[in-house]
N, C-alpha and C. Protein backbone atom coordinates (compact mmCIF):
# COMPACT_ATOMS: atom_id res chain seq x y z
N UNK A 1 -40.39 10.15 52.98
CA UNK A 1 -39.56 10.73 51.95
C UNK A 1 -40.29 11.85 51.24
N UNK A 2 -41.61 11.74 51.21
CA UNK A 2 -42.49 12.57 50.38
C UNK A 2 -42.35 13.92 51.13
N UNK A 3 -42.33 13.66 52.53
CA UNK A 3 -41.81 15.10 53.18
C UNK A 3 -40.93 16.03 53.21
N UNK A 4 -40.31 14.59 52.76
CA UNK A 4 -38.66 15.30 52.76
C UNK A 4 -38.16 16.40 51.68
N UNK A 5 -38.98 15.84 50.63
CA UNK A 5 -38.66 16.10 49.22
C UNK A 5 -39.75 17.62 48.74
N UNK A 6 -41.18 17.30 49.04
CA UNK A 6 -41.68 18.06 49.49
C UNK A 6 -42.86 17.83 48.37
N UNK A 7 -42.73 16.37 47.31
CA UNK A 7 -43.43 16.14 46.38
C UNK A 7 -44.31 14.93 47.09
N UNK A 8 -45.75 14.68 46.22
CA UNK A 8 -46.72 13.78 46.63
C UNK A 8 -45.67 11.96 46.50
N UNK A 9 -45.95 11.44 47.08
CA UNK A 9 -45.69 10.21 47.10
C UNK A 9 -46.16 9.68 45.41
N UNK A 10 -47.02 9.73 45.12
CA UNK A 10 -47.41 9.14 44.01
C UNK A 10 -46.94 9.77 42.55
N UNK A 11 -46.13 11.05 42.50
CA UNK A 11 -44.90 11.51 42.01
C UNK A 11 -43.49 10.79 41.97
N UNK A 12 -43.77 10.98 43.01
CA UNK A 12 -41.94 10.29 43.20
C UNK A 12 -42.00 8.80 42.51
N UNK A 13 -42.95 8.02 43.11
CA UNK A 13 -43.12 6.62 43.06
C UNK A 13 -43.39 6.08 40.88
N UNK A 14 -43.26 7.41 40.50
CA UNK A 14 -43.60 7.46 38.70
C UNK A 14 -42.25 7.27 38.55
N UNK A 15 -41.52 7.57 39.16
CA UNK A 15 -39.91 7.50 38.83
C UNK A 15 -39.24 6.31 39.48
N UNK A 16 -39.60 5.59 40.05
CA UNK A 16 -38.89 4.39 40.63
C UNK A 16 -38.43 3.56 39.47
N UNK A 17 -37.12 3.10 40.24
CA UNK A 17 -36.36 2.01 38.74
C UNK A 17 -36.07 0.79 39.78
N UNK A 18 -36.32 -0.14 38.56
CA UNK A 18 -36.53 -1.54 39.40
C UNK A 18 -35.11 -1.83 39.55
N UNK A 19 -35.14 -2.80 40.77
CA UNK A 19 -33.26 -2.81 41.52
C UNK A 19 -32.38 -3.48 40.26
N UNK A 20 -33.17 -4.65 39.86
CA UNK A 20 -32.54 -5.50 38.42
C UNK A 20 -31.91 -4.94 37.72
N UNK A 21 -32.63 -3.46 37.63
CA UNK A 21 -32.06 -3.10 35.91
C UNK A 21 -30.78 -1.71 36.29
N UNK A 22 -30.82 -1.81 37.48
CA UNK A 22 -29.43 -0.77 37.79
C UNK A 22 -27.85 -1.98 37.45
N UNK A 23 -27.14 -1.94 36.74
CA UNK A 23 -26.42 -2.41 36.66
C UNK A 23 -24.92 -1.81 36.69
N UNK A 24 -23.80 -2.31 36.80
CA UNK A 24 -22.34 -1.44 37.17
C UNK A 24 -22.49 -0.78 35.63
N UNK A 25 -22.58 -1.72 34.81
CA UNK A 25 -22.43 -0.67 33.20
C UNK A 25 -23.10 0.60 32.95
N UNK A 26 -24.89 0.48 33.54
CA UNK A 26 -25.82 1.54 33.44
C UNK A 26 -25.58 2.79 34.20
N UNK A 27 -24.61 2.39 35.10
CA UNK A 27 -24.20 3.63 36.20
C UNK A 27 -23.60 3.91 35.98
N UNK A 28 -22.28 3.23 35.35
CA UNK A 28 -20.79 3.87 34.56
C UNK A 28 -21.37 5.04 33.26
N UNK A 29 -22.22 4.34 32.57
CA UNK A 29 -22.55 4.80 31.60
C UNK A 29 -23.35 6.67 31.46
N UNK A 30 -24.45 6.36 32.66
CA UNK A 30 -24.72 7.20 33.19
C UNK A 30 -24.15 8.51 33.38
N UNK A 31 -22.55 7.94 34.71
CA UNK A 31 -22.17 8.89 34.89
C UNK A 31 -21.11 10.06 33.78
N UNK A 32 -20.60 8.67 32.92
CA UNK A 32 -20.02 9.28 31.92
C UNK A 32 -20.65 10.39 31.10
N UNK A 33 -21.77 10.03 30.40
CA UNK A 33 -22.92 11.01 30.16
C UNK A 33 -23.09 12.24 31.04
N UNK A 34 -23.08 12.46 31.97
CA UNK A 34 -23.45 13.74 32.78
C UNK A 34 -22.01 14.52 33.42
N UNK A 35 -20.90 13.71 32.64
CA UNK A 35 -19.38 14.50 33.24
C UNK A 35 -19.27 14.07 34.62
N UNK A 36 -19.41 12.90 35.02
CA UNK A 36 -19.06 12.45 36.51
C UNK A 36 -18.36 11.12 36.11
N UNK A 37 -17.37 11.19 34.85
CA UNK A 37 -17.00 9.85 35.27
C UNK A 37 -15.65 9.37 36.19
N UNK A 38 -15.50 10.74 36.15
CA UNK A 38 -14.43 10.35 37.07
C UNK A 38 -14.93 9.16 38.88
N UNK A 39 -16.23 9.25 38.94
CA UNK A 39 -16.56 8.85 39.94
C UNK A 39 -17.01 7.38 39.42
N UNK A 40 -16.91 6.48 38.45
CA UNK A 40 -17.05 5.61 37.58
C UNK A 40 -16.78 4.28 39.07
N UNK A 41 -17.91 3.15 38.87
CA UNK A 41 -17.51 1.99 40.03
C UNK A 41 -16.39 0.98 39.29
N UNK A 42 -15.56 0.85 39.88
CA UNK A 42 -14.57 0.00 39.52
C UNK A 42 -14.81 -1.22 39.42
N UNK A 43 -14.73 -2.11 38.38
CA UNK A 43 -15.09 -3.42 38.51
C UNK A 43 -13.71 -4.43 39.18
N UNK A 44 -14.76 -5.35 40.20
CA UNK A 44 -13.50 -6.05 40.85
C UNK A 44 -12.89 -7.25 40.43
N UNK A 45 -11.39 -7.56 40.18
CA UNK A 45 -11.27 -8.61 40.36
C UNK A 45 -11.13 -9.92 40.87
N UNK A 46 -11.67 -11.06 40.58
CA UNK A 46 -11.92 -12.02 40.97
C UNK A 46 -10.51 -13.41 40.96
N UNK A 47 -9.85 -13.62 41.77
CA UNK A 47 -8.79 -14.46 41.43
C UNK A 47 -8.82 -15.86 41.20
């Protein structure tokens, strides 16, 4: 990936977010913040 990107591995790896703390709210929230909410994950229901 470090190739890909074209930055040192140990750059990129300063920015890693642990899988736990991505949550449907933090991404909704997210996108709302940056004008993408139209792309917002739908929460599903459960019957």
């Amino acid at each position: 990936m470090s190739d890909f990107v074209g930055y040192p591995i140990e750059d990129i790896l300063k920015f890693r977010t642990e899988p736990r703390r991505v949550t449907v709210e933090n991404t909704n929230a997210a996108l709302r913040e940056h004008g993408l909410w139209c792309y917002h994950i739908a929460r599903m229901r459960l019957r």
